[in-house]
C-alpha atoms as a PDB file:
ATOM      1  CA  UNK A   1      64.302 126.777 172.509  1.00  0.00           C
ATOM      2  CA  UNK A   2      62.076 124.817 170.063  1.00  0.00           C
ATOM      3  CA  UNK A   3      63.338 123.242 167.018  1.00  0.00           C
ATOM      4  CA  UNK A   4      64.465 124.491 163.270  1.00  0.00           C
ATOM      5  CA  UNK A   5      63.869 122.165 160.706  1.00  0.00           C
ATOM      6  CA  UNK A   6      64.890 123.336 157.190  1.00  0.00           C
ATOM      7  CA  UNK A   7      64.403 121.842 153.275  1.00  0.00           C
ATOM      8  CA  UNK A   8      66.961 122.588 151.029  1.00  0.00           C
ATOM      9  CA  UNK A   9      67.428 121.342 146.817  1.00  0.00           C
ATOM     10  CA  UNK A  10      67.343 122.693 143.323  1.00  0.00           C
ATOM     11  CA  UNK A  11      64.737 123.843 141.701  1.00  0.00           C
ATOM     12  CA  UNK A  12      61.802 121.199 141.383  1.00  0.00           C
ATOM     13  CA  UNK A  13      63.318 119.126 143.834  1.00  0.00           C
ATOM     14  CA  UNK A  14      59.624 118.775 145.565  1.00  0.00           C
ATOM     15  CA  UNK A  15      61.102 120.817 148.739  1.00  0.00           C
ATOM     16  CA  UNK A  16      58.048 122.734 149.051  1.00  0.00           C
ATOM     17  CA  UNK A  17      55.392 119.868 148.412  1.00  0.00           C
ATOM     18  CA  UNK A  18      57.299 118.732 151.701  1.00  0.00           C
ATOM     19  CA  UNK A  19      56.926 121.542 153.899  1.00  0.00           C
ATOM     20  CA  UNK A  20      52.874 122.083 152.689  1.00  0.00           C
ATOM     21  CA  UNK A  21      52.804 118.200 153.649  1.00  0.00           C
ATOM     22  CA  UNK A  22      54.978 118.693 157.004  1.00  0.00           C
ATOM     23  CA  UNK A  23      52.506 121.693 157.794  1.00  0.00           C
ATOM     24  CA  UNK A  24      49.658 119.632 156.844  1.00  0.00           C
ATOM     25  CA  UNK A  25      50.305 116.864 159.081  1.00  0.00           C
ATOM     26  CA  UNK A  26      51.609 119.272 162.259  1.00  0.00           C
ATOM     27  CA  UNK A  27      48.006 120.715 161.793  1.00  0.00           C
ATOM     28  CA  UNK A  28      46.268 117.694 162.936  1.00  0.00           C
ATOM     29  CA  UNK A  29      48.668 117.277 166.103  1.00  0.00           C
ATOM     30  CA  UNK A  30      49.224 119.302 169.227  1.00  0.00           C
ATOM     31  CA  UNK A  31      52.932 120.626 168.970  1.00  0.00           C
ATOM     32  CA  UNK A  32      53.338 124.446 167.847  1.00  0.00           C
ATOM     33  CA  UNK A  33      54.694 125.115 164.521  1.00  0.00           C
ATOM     34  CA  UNK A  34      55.407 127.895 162.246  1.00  0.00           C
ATOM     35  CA  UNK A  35      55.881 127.326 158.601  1.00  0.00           C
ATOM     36  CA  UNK A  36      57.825 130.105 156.769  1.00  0.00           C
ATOM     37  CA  UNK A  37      59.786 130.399 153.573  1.00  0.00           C
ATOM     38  CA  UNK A  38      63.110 132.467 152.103  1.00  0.00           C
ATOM     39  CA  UNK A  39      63.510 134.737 150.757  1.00  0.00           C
ATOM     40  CA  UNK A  40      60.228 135.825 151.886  1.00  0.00           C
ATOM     41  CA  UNK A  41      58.434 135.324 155.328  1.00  0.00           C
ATOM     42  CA  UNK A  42      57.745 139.092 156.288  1.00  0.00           C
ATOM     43  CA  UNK A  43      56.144 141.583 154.175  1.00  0.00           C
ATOM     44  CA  UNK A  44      59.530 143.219 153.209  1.00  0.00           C
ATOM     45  CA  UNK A  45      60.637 140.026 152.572  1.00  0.00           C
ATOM     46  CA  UNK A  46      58.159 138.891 150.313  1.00  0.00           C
ATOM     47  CA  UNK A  47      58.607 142.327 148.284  1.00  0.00           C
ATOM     48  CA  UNK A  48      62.405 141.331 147.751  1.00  0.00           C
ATOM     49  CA  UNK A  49      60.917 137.374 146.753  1.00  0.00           C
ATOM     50  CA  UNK A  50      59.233 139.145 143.416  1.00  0.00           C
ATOM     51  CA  UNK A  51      62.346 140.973 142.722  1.00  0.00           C
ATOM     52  CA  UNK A  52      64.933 138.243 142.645  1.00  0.00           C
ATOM     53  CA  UNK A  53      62.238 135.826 140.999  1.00  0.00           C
ATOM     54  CA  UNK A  54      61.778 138.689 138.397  1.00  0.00           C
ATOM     55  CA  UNK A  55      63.051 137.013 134.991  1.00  0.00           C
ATOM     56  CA  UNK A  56      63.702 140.502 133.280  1.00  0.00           C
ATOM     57  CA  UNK A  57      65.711 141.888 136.234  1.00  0.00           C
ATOM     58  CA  UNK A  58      70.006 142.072 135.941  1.00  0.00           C
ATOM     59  CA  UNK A  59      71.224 141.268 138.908  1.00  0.00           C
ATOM     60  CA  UNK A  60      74.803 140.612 140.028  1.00  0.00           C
ATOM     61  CA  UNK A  61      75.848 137.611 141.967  1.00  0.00           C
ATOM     62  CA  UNK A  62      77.002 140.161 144.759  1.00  0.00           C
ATOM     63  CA  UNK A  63      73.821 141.820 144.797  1.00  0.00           C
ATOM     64  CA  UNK A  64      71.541 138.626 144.557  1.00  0.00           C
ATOM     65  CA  UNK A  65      73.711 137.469 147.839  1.00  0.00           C
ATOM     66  CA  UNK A  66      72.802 140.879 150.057  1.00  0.00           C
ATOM     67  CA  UNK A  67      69.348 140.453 148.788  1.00  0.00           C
ATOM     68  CA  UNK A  68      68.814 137.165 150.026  1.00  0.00           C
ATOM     69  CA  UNK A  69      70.360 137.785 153.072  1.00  0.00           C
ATOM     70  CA  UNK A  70      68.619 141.429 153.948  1.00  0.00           C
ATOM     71  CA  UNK A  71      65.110 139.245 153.452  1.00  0.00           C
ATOM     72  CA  UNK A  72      67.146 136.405 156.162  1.00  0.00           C
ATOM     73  CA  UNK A  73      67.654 139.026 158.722  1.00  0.00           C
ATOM     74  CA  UNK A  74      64.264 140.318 158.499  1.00  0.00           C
ATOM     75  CA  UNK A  75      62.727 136.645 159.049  1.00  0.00           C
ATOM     76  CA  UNK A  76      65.168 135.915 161.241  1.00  0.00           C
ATOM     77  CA  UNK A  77      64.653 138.420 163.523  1.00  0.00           C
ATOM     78  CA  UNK A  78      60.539 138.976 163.198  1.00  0.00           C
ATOM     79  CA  UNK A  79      59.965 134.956 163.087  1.00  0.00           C
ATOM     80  CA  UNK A  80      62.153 132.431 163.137  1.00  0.00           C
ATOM     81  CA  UNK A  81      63.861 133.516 166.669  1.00  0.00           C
ATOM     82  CA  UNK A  82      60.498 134.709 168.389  1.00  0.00           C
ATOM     83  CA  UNK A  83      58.880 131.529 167.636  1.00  0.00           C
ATOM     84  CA  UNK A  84      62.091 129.366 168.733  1.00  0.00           C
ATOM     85  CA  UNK A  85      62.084 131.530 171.702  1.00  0.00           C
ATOM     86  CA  UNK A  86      58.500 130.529 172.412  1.00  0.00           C
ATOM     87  CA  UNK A  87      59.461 127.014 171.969  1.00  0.00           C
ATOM     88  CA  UNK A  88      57.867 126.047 168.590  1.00  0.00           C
ATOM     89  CA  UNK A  89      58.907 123.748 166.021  1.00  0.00           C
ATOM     90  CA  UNK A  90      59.933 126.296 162.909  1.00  0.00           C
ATOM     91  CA  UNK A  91      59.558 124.812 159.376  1.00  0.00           C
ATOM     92  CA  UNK A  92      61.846 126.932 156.997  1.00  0.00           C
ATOM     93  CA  UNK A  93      61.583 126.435 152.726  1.00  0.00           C
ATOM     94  CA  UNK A  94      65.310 126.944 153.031  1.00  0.00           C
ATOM     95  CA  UNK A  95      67.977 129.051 154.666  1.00  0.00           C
ATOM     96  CA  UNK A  96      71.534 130.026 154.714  1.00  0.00           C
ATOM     97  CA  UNK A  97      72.385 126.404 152.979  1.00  0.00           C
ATOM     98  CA  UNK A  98      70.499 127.703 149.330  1.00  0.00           C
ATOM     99  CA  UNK A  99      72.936 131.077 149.861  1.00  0.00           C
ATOM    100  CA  UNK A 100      75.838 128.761 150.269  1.00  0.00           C
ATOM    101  CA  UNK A 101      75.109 126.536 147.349  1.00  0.00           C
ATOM    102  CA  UNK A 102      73.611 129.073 144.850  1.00  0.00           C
ATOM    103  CA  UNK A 103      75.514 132.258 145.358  1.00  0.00           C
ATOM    104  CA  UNK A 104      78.689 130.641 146.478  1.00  0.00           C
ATOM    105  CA  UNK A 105      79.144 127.246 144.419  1.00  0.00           C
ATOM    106  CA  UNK A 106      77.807 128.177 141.596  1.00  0.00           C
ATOM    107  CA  UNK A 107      77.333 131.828 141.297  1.00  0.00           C
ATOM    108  CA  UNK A 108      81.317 131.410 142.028  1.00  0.00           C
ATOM    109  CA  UNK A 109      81.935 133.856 144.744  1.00  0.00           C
ATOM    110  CA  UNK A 110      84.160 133.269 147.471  1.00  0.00           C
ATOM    111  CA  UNK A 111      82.148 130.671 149.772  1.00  0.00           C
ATOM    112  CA  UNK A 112      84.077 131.849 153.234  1.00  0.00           C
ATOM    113  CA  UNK A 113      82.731 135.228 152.216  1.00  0.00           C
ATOM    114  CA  UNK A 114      79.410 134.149 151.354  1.00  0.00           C
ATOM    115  CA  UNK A 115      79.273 132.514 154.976  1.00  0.00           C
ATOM    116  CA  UNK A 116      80.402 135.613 156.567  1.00  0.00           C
ATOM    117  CA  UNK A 117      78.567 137.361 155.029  1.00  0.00           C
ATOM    118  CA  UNK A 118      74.684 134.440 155.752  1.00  0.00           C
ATOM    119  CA  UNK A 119      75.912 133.688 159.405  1.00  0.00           C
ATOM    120  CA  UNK A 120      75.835 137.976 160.097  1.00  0.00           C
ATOM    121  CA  UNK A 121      72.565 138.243 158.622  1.00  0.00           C
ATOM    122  CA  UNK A 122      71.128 134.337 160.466  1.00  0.00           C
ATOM    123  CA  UNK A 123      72.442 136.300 163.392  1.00  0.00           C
ATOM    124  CA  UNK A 124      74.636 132.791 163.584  1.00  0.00           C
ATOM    125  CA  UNK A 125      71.143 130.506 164.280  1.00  0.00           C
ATOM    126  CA  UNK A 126      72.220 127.183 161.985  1.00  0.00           C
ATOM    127  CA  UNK A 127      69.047 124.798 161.631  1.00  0.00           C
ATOM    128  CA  UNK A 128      68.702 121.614 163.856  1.00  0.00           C
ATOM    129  CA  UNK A 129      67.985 119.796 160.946  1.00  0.00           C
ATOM    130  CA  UNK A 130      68.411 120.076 156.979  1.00  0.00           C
ATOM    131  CA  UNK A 131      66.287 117.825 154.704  1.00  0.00           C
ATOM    132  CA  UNK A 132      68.023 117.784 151.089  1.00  0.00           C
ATOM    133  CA  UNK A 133      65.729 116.529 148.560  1.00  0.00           C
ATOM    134  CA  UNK A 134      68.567 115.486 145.698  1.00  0.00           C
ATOM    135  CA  UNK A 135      67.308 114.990 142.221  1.00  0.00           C
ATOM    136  CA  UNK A 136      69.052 114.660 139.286  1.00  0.00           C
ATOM    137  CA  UNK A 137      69.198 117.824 136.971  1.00  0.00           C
ATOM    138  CA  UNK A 138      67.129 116.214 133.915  1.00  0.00           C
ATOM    139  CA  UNK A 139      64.264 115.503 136.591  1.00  0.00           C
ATOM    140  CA  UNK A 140      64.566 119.003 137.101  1.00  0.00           C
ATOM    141  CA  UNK A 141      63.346 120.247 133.770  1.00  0.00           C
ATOM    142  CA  UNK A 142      61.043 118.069 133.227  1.00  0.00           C
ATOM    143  CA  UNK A 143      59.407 119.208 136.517  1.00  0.00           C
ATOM    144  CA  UNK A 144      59.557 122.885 135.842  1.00  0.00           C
ATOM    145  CA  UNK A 145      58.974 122.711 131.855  1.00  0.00           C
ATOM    146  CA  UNK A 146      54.737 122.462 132.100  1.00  0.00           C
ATOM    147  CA  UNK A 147      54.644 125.360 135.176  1.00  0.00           C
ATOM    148  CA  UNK A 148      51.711 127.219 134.224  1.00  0.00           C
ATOM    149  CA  UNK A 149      53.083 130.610 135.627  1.00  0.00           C
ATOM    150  CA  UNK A 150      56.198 130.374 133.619  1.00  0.00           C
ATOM    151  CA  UNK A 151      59.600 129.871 135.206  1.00  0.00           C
ATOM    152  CA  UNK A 152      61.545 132.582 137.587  1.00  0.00           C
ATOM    153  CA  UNK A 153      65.221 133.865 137.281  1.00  0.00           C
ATOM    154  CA  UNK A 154      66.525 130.769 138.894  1.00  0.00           C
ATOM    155  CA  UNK A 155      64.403 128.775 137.099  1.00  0.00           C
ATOM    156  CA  UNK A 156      65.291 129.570 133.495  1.00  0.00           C
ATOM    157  CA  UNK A 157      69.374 129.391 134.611  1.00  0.00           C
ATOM    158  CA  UNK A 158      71.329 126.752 132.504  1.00  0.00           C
ATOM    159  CA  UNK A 159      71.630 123.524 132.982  1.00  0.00           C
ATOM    160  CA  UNK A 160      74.862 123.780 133.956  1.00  0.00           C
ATOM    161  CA  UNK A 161      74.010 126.359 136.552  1.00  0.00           C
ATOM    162  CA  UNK A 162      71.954 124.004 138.559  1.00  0.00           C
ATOM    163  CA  UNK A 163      75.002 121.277 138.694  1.00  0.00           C
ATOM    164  CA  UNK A 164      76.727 123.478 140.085  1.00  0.00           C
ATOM    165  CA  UNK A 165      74.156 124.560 143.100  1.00  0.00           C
ATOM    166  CA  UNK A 166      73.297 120.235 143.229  1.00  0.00           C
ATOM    167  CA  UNK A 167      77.142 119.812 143.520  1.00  0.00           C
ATOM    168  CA  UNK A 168      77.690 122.896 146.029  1.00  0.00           C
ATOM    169  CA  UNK A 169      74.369 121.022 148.193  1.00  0.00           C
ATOM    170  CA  UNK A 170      76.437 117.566 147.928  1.00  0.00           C
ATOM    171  CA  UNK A 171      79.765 119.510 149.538  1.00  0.00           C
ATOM    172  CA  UNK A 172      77.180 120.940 152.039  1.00  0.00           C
ATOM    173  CA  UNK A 173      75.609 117.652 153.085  1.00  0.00           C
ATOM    174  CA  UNK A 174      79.347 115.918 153.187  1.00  0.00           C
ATOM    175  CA  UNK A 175      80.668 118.635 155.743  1.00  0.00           C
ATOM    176  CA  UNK A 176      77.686 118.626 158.522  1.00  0.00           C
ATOM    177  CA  UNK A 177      76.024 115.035 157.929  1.00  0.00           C
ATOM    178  CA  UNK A 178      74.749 114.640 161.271  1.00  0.00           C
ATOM    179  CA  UNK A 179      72.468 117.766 160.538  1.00  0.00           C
ATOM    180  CA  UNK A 180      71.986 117.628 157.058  1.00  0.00           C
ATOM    181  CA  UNK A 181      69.493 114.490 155.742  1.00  0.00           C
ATOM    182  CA  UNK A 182      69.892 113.737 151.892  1.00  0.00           C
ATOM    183  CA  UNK A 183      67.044 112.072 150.750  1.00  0.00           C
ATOM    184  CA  UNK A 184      65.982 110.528 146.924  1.00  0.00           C
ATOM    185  CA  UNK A 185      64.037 113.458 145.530  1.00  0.00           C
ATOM    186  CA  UNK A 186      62.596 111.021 143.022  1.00  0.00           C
ATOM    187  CA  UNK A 187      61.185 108.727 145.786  1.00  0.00           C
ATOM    188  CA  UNK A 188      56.841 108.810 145.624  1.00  0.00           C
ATOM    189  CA  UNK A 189      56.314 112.365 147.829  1.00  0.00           C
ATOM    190  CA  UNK A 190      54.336 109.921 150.467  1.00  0.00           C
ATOM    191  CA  UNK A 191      57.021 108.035 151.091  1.00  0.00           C
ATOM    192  CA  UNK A 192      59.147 110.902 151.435  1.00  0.00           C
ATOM    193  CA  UNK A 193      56.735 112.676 153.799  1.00  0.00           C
ATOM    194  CA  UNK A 194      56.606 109.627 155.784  1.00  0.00           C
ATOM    195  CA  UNK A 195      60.578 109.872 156.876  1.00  0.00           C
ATOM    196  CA  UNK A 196      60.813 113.025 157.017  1.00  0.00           C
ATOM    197  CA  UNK A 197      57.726 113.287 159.785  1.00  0.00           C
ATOM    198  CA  UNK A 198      59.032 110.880 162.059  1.00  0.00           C
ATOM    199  CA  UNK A 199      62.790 112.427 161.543  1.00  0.00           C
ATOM    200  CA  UNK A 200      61.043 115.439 162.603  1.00  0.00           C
ATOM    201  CA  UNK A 201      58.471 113.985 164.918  1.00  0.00           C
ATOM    202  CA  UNK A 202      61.939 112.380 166.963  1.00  0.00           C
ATOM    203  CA  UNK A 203      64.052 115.293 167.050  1.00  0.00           C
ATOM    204  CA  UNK A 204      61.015 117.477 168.723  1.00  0.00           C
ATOM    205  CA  UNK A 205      60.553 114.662 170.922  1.00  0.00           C
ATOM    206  CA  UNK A 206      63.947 114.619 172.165  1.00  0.00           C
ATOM    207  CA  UNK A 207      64.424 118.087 172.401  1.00  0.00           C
ATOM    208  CA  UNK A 208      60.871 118.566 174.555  1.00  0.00           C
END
């Protein structure tokens, strides 16, 4: 059935740096990959990416979640699950965890609903393994404050917004630590890319 390997933190954690270096280094070897993201991933996905990134657009937490998770069930069910099916390694920039954490812990809705709500739209697939990059929230803004294309909706939420998604990540990571890997987000990105390719390179080993 392959493997799903997933990257989860706030923003500027260095989450996607990962997966382009993952991707990178699964280019030069034999196994079969797919690299996606969320929300995004499909072409009606990526059309409901530019509207939740949109910085002038009101949205309601209980419209941001169904959003998220209509752009889920469309990668779910075009990629993610053919290419397990086909027995390839799947490399997600997040998943139902970042639905969890943002629109649950710190949005504040009600997280049982919130996981109803993911699991429905995941079809119930949970990712073999989670790498959480944790960084503190200062490293955060100093990360985003030079971005050249300015800063999304999420990214120009207050400080005290992203505590609350690090802390909601941190309850996450507690509950399922045998899937979910925390690792220093402040760590040189080599030396991050290092673990996480043999964490990744074992896994697909084992499950081959």
């Amino acid at each position: 059935m392959g493997l799903f390997v997933t990257f989860e933190g706030i923003e500027g954690s260095g989450k996607s740096t990962q997966v382009k270096l993952l991707h990178d280094y699964l280019a030069t070897t034999s196994i079969p990959f797919v690299t996606t993201r969320e929300p995004g991933g499909t072409p009606i996905g990526e059309r409901l990416r530019e509207l939740l990134g949109d910085p002038h657009a009101n949205i309601s937490a209980e419209t941001e979640t169904l959003i998220f998770n209509a752009s889920r069930a469309q990668l779910v069910a075009d990629v993610i699950e053919p290419a397990l099916a086909a027995s390839k390694l799947v490399v997600c920039d997040r998943f139902w965890d970042a639905t969890l954490a943002y629109q649950g812990y710190a949005r504040g809705l009600n997280v049982e609903t919130v996981t109803r709500i993911t699991l429905f739209a995941a079809r119930d697939l949970s990712p073999d393994i989670t790498f959480l990059l944790d960084i503190p929230v200062s490293v955060l803004q100093e990360r985003i404050h030079g971005r050249r294309h300015g800063r999304d909706r999420m990214e120009r939420e207050q400080s005290t917004f992203h505590e609350k998604v690090s802390e909601g990540y941190r309850r996450l990571a507690q509950a399922e630590p045998e899937r979910i890997v925390v690792l220093d987000g402040t760590r040189p990105k080599e030396k991050l890319a290092d673990i996480i390719r043999d964490r990744v390179l074992s896994r697909w080993e084992a499950s081959v």
